[in-house]
PDB file of N, CA and C in Angstrom:
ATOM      1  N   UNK A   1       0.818  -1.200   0.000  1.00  0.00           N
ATOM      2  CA  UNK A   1       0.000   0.000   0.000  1.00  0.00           C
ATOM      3  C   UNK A   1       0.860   1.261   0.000  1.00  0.00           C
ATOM      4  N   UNK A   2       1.847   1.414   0.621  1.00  0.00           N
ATOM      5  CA  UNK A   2       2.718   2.433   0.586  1.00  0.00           C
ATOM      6  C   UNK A   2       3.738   2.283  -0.641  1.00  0.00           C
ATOM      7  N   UNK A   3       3.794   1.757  -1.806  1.00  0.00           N
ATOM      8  CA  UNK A   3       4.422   1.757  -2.717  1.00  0.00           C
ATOM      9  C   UNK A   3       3.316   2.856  -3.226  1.00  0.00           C
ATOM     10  N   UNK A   4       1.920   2.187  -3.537  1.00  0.00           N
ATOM     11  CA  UNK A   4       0.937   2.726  -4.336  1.00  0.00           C
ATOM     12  C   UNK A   4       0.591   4.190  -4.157  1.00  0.00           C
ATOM     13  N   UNK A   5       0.746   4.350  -2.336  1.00  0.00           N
ATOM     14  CA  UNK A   5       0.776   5.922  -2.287  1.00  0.00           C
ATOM     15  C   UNK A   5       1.820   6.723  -2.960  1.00  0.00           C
ATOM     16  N   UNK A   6       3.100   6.062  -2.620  1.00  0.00           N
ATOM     17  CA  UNK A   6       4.336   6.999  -3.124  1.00  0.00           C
ATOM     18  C   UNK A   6       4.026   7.375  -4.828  1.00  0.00           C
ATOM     19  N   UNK A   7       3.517   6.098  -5.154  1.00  0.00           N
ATOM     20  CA  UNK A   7       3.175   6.410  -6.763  1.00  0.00           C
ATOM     21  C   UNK A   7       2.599   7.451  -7.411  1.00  0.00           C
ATOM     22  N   UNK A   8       1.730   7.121  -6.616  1.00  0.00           N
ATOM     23  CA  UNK A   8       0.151   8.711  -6.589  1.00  0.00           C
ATOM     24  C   UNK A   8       0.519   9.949  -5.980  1.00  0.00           C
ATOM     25  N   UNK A   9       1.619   9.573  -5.629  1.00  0.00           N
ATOM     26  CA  UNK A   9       2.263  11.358  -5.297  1.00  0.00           C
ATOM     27  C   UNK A   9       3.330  11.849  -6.000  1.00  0.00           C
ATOM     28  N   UNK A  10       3.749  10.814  -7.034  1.00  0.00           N
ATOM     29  CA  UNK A  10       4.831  11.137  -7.782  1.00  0.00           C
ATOM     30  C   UNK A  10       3.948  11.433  -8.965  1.00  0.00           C
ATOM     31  N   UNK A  11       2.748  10.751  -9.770  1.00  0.00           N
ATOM     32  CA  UNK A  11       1.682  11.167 -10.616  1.00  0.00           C
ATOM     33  C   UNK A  11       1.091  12.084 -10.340  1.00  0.00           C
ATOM     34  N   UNK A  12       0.565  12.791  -9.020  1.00  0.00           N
ATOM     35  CA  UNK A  12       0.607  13.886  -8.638  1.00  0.00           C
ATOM     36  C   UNK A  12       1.281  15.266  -9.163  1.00  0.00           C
ATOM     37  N   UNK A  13       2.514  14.843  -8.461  1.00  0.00           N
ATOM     38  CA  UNK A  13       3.424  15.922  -9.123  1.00  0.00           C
ATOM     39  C   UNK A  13       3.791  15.851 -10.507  1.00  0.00           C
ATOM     40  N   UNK A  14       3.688  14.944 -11.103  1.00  0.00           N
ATOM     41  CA  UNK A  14       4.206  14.889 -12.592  1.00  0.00           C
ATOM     42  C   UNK A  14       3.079  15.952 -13.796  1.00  0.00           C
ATOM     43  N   UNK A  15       1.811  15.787 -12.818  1.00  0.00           N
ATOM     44  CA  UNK A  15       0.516  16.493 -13.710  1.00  0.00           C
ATOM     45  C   UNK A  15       0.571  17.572 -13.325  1.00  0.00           C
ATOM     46  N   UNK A  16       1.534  17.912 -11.834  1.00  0.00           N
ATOM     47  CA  UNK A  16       1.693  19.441 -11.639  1.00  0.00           C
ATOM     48  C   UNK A  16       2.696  20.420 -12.604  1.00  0.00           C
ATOM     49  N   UNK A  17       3.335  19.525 -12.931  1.00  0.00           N
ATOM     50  CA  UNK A  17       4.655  19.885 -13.865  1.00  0.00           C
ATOM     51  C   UNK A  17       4.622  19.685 -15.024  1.00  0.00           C
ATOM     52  N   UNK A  18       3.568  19.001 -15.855  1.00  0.00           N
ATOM     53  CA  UNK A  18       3.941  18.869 -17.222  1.00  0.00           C
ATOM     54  C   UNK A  18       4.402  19.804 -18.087  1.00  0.00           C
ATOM     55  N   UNK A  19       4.210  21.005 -17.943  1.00  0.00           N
ATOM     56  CA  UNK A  19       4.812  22.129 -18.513  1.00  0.00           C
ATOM     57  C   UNK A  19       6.539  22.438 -18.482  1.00  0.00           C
ATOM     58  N   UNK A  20       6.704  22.001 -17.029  1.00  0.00           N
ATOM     59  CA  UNK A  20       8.305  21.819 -17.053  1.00  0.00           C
ATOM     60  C   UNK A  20       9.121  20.710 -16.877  1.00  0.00           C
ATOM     61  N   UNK A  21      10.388  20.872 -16.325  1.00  0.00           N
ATOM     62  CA  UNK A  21      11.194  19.958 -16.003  1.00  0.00           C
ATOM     63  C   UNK A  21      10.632  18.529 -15.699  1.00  0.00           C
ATOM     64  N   UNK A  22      10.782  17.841 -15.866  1.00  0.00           N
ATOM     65  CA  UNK A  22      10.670  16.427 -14.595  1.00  0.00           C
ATOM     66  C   UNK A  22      11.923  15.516 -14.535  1.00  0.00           C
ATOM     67  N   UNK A  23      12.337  15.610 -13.592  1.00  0.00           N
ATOM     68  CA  UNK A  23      13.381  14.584 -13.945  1.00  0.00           C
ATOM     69  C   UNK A  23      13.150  12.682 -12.705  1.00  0.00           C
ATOM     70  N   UNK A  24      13.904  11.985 -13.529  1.00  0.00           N
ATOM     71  CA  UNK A  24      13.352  10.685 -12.863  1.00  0.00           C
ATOM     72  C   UNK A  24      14.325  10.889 -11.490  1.00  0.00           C
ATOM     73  N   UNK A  25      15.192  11.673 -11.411  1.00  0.00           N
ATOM     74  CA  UNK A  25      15.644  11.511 -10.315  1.00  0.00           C
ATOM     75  C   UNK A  25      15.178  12.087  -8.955  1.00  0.00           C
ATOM     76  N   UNK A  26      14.205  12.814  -9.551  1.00  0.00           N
ATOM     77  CA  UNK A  26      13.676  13.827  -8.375  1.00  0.00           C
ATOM     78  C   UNK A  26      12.131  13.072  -8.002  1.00  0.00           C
ATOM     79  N   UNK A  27      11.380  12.285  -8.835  1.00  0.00           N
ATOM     80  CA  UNK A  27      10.618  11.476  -8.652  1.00  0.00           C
ATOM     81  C   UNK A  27      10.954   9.749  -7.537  1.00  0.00           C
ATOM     82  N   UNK A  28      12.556   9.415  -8.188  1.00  0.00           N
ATOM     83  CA  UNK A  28      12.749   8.330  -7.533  1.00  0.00           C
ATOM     84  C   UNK A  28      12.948   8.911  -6.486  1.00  0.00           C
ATOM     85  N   UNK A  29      13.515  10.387  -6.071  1.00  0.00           N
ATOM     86  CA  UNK A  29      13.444  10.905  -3.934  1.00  0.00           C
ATOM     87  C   UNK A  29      11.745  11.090  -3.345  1.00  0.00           C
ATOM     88  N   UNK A  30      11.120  11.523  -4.797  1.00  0.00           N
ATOM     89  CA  UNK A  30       9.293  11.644  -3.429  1.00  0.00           C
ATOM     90  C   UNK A  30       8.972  10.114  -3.151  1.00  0.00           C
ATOM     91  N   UNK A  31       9.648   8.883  -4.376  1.00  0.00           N
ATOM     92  CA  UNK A  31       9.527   7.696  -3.923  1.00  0.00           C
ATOM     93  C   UNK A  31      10.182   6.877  -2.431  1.00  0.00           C
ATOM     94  N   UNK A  32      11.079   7.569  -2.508  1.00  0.00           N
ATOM     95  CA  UNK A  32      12.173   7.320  -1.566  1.00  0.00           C
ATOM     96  C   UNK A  32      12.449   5.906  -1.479  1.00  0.00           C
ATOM     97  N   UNK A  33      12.946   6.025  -3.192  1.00  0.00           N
ATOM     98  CA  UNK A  33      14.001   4.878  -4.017  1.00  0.00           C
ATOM     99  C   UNK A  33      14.691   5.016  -4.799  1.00  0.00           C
ATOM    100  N   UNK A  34      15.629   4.493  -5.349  1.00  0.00           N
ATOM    101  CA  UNK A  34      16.349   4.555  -6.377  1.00  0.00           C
ATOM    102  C   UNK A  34      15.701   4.745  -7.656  1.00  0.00           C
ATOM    103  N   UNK A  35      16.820   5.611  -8.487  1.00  0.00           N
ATOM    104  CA  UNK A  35      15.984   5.864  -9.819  1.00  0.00           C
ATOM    105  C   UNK A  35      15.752   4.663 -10.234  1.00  0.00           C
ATOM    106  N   UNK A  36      16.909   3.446 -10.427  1.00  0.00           N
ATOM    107  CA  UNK A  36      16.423   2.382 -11.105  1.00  0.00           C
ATOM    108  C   UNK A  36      15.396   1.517 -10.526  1.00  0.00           C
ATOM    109  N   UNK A  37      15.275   1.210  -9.062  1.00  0.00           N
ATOM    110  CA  UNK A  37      14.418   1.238  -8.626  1.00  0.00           C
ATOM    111  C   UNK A  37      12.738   1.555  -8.790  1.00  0.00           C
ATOM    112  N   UNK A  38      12.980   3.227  -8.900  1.00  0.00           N
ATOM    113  CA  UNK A  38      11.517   3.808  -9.508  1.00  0.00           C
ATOM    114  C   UNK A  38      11.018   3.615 -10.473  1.00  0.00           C
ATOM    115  N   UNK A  39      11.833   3.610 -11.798  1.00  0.00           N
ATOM    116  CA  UNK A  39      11.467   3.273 -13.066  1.00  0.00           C
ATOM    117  C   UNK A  39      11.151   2.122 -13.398  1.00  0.00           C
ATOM    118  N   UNK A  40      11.705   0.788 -12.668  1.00  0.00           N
ATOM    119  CA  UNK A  40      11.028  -0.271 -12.625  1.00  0.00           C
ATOM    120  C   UNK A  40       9.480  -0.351 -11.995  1.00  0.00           C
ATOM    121  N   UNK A  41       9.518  -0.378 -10.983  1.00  0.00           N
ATOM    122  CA  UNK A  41       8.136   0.087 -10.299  1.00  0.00           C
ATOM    123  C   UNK A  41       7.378   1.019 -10.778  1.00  0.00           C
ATOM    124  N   UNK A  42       7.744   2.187 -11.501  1.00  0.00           N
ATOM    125  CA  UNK A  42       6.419   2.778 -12.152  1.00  0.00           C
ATOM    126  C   UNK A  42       6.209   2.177 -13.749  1.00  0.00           C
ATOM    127  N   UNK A  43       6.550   1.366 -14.271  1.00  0.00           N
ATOM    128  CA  UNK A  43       6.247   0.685 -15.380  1.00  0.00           C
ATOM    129  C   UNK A  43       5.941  -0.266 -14.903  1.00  0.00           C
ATOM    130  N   UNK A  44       5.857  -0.915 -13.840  1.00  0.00           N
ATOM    131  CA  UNK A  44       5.488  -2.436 -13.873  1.00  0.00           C
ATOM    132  C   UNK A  44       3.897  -2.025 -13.239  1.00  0.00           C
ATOM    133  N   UNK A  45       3.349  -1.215 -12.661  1.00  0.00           N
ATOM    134  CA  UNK A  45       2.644  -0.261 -11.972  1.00  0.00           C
ATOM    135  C   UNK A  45       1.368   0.058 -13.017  1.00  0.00           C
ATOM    136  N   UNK A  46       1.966   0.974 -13.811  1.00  0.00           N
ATOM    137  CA  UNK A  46       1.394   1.575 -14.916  1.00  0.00           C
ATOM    138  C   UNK A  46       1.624   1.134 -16.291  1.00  0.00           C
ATOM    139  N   UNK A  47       2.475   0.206 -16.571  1.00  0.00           N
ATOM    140  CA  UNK A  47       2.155   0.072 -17.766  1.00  0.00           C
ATOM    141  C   UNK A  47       2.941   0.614 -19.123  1.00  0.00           C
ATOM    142  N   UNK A  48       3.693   2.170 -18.303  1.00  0.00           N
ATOM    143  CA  UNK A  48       4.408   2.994 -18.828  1.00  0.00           C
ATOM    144  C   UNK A  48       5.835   3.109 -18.566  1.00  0.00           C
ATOM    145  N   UNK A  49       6.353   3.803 -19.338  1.00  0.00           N
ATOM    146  CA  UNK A  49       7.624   4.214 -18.348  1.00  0.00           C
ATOM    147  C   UNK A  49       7.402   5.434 -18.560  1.00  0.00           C
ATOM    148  N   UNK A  50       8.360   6.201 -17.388  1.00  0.00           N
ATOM    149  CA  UNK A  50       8.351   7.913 -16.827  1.00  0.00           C
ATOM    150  C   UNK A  50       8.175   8.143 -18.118  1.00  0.00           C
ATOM    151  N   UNK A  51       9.227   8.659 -19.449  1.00  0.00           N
ATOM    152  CA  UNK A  51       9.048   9.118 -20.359  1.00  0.00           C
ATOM    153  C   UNK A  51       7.981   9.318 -20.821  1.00  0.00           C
ATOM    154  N   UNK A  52       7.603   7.976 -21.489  1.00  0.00           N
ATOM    155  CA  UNK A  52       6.327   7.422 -22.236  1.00  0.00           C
ATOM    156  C   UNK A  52       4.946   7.984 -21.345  1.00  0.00           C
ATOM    157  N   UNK A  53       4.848   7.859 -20.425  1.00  0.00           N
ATOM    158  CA  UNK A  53       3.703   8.577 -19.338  1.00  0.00           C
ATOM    159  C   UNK A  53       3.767  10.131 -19.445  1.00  0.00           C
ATOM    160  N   UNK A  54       5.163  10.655 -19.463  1.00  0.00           N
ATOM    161  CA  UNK A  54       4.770  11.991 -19.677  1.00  0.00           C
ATOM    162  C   UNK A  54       4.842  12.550 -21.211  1.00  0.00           C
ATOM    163  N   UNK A  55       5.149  11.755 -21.784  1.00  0.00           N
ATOM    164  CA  UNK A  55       5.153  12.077 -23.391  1.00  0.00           C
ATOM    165  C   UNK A  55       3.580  12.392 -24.048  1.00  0.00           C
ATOM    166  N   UNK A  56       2.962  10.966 -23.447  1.00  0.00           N
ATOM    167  CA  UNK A  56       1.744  10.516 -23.141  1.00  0.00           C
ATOM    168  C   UNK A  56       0.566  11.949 -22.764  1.00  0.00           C
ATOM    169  N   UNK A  57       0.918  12.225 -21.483  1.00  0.00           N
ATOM    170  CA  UNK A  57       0.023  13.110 -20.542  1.00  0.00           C
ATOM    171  C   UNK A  57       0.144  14.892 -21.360  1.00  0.00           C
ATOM    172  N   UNK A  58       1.321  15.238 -21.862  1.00  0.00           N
ATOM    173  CA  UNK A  58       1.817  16.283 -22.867  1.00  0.00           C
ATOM    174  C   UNK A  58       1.134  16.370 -23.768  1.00  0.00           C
ATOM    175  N   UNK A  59       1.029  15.427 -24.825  1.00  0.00           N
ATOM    176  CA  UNK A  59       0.097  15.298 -26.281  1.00  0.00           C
ATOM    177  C   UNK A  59      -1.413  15.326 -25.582  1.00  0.00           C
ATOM    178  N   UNK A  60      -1.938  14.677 -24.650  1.00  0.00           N
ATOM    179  CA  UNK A  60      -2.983  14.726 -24.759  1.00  0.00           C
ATOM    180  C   UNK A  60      -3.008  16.000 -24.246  1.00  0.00           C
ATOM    181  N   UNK A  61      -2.946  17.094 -23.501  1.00  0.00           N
ATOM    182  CA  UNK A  61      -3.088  17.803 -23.075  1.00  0.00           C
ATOM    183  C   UNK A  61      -2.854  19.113 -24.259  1.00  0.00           C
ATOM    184  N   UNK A  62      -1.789  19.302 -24.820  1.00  0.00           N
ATOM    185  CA  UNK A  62      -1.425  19.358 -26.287  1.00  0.00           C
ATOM    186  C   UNK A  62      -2.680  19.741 -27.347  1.00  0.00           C
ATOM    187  N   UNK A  63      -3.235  18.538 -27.291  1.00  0.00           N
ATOM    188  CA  UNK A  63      -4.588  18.104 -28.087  1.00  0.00           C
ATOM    189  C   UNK A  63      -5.805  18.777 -27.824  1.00  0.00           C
ATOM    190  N   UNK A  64      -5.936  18.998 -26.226  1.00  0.00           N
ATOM    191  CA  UNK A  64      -7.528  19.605 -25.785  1.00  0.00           C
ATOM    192  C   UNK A  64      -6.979  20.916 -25.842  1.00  0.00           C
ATOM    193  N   UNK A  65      -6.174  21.800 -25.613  1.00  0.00           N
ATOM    194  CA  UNK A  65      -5.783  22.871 -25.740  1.00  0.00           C
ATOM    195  C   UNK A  65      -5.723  23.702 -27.491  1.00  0.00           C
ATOM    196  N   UNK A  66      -5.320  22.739 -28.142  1.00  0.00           N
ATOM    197  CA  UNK A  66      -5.437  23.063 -30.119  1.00  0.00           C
ATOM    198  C   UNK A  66      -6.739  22.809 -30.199  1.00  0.00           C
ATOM    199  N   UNK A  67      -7.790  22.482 -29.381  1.00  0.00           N
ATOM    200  CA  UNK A  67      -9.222  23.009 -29.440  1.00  0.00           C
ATOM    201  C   UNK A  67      -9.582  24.062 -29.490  1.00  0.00           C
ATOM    202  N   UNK A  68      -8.807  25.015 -29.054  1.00  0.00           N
ATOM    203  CA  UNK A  68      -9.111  26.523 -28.551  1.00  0.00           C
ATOM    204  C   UNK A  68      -8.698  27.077 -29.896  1.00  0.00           C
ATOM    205  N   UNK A  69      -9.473  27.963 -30.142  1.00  0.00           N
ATOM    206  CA  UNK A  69      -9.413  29.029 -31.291  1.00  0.00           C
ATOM    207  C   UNK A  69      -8.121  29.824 -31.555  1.00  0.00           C
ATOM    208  N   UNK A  70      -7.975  30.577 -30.278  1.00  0.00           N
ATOM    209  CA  UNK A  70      -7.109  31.673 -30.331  1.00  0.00           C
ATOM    210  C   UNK A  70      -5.716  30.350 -29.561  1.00  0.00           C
ATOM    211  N   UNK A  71      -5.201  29.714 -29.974  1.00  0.00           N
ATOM    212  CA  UNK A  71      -4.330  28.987 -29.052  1.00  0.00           C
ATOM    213  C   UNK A  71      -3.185  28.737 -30.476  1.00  0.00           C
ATOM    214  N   UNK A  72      -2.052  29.017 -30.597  1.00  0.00           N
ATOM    215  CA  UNK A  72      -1.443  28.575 -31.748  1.00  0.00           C
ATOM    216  C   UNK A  72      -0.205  27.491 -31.883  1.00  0.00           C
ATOM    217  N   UNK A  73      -0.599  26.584 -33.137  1.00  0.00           N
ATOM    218  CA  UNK A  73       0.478  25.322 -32.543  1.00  0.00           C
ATOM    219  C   UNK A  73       1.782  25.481 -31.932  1.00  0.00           C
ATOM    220  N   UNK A  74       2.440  26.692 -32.580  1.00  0.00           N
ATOM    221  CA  UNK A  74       3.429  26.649 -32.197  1.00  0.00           C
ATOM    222  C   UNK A  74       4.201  26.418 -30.657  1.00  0.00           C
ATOM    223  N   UNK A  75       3.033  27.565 -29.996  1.00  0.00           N
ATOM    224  CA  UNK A  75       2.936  28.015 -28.663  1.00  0.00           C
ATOM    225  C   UNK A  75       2.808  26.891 -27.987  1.00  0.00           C
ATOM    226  N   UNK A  76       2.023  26.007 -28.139  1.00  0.00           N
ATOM    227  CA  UNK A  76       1.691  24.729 -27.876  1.00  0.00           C
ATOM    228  C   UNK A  76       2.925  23.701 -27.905  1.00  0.00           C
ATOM    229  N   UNK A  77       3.519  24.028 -28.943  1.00  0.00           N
ATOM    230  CA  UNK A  77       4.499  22.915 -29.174  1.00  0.00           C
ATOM    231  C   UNK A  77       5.914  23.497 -27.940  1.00  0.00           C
ATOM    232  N   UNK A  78       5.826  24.321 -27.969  1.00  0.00           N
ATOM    233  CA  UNK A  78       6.852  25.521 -27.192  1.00  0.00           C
ATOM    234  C   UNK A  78       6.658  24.554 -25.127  1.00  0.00           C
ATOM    235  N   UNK A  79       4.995  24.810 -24.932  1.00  0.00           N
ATOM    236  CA  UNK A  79       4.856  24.684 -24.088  1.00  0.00           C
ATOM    237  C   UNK A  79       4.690  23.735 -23.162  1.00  0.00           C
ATOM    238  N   UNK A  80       4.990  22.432 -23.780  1.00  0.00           N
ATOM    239  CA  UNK A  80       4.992  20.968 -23.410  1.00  0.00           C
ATOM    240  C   UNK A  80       6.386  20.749 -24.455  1.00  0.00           C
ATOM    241  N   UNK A  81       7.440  21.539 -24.195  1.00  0.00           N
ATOM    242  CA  UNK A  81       8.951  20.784 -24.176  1.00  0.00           C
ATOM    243  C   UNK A  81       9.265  20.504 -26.027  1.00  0.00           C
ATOM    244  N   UNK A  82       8.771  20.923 -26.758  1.00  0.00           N
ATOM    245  CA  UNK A  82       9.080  20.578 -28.309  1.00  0.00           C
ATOM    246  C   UNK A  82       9.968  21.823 -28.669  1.00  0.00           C
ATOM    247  N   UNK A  83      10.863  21.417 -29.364  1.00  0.00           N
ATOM    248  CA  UNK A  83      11.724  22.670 -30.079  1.00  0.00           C
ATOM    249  C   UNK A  83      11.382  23.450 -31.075  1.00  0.00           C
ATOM    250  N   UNK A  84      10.666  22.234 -31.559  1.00  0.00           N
ATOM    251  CA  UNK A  84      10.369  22.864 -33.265  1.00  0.00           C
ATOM    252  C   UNK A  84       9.149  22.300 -33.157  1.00  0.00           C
ATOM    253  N   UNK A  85       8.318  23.245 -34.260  1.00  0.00           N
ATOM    254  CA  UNK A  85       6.684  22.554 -34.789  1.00  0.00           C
ATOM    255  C   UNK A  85       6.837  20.920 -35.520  1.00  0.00           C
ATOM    256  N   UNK A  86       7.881  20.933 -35.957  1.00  0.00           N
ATOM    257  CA  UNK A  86       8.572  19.511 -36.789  1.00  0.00           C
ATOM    258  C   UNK A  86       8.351  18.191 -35.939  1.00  0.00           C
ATOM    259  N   UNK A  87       8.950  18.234 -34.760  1.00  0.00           N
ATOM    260  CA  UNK A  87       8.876  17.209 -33.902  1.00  0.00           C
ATOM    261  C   UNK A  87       7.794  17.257 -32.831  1.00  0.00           C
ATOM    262  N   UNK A  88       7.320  18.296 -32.573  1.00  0.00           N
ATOM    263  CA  UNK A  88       5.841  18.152 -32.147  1.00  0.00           C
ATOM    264  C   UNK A  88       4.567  17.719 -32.698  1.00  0.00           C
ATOM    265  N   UNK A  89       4.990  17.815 -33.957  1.00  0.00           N
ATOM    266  CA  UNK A  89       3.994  17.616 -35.276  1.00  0.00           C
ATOM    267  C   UNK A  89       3.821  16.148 -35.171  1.00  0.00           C
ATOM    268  N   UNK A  90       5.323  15.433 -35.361  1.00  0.00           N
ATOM    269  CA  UNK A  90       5.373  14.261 -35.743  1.00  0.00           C
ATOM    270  C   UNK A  90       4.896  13.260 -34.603  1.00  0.00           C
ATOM    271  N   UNK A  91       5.595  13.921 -33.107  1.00  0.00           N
ATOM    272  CA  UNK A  91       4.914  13.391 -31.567  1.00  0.00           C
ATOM    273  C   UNK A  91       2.987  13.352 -31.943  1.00  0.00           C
ATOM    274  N   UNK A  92       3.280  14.304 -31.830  1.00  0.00           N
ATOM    275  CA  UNK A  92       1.386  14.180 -32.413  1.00  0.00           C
ATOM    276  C   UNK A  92       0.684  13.611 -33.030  1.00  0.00           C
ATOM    277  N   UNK A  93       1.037  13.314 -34.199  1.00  0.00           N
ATOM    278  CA  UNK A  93       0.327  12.510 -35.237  1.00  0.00           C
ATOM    279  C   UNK A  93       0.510  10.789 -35.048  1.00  0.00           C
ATOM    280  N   UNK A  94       2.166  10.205 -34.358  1.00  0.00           N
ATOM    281  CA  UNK A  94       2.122   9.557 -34.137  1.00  0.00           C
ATOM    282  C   UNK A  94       0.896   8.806 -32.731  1.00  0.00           C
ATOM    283  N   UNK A  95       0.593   9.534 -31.761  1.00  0.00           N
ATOM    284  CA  UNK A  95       0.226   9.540 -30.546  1.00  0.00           C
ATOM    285  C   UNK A  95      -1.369   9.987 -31.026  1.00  0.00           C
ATOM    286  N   UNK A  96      -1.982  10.653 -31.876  1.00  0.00           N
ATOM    287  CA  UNK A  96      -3.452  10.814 -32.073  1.00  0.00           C
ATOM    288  C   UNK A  96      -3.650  10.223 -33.648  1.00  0.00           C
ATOM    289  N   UNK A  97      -3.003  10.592 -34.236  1.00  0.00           N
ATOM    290  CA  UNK A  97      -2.967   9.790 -35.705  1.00  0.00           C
ATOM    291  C   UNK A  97      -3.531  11.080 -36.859  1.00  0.00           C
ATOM    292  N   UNK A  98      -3.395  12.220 -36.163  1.00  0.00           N
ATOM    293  CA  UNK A  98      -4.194  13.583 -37.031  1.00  0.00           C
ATOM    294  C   UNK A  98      -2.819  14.564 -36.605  1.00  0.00           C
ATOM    295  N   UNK A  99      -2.788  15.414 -37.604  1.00  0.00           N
ATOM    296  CA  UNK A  99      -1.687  16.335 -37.205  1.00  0.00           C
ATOM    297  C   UNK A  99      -2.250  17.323 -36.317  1.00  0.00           C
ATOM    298  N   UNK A 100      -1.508  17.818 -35.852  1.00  0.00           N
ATOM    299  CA  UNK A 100      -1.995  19.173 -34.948  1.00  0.00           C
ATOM    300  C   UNK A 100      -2.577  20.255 -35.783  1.00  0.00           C
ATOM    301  N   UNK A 101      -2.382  20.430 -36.772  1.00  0.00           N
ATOM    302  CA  UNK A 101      -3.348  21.492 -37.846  1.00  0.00           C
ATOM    303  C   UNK A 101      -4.757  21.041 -38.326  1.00  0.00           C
ATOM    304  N   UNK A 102      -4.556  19.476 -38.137  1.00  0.00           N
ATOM    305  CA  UNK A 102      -5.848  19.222 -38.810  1.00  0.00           C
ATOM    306  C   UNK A 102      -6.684  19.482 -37.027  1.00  0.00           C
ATOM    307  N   UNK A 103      -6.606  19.499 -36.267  1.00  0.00           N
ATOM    308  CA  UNK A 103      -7.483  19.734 -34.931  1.00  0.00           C
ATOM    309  C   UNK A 103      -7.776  20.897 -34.880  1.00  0.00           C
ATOM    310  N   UNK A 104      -6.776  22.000 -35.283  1.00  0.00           N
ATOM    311  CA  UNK A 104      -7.051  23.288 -35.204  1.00  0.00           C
ATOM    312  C   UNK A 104      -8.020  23.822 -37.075  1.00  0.00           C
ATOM    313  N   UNK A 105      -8.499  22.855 -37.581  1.00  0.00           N
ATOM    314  CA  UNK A 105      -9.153  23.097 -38.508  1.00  0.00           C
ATOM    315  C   UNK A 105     -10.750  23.246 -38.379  1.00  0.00           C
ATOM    316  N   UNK A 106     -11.370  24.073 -38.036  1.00  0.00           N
ATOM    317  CA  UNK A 106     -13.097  24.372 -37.944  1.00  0.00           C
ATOM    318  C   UNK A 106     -13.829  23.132 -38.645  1.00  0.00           C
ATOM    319  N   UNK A 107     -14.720  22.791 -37.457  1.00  0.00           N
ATOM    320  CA  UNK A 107     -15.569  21.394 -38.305  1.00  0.00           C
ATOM    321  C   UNK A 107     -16.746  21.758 -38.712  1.00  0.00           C
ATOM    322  N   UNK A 108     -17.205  21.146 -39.885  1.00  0.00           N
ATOM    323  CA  UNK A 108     -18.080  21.899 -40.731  1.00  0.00           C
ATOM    324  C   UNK A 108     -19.347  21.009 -40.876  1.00  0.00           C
ATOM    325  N   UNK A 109     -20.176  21.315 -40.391  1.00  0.00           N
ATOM    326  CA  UNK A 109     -21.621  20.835 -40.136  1.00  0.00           C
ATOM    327  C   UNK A 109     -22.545  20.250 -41.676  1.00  0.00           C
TER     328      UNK A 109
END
């Protein structure tokens, strides 16, 4: 039971931060375990690994936000860790299967 809490407080903080930094090492201390340690246990856990979970939690978030009208990819791509529209593009399409322009395209009744 106290693995599962430490978990839910490291998923916690990870949804507090998606915008910035995360690093696995600062997750394996709210675990109070080793990184290799943590990264085993949060993939065997979830299913994921750190990366992939926050790569994951980014795009989708990414996605409901290029809903918004006035919201522009770029900014978007800027703001969940992408350098370029290029590799945010491609994160995207791989992970929803639509590019990020086609979401920000008006749907027509």
């Amino acid at each position: 039971m106290e693995a599962l809490r430490r978990l839910n407080d490291c998923i916690t903080y990870i949804e507090g931060n998606l915008e910035g930094e995360i690093g696995v090492e600062e997750l394996a201390k709210l675990a109070f375990t080793s990184k290799y340690q943590f990264q085993r246990t949060f993939t065997m856990l979830t299913g994921y690994s750190v990366a992939e979970y926050v790569r994951k939690r980014r795009l989708t978030l990414a996605a409901q936000e290029l809903m918004s009208p006035n919201v522009k990819v770029i900014d978007v791509a800027l703001r969940y860790g992408y350098e370029t529209p290029e590799s945010f593009s491609k994160a995207f399409r791989k992970a929803h299967g639509v590019s990020p322009s086609q979401v920000k395209k008006p749907v027509r009744l």
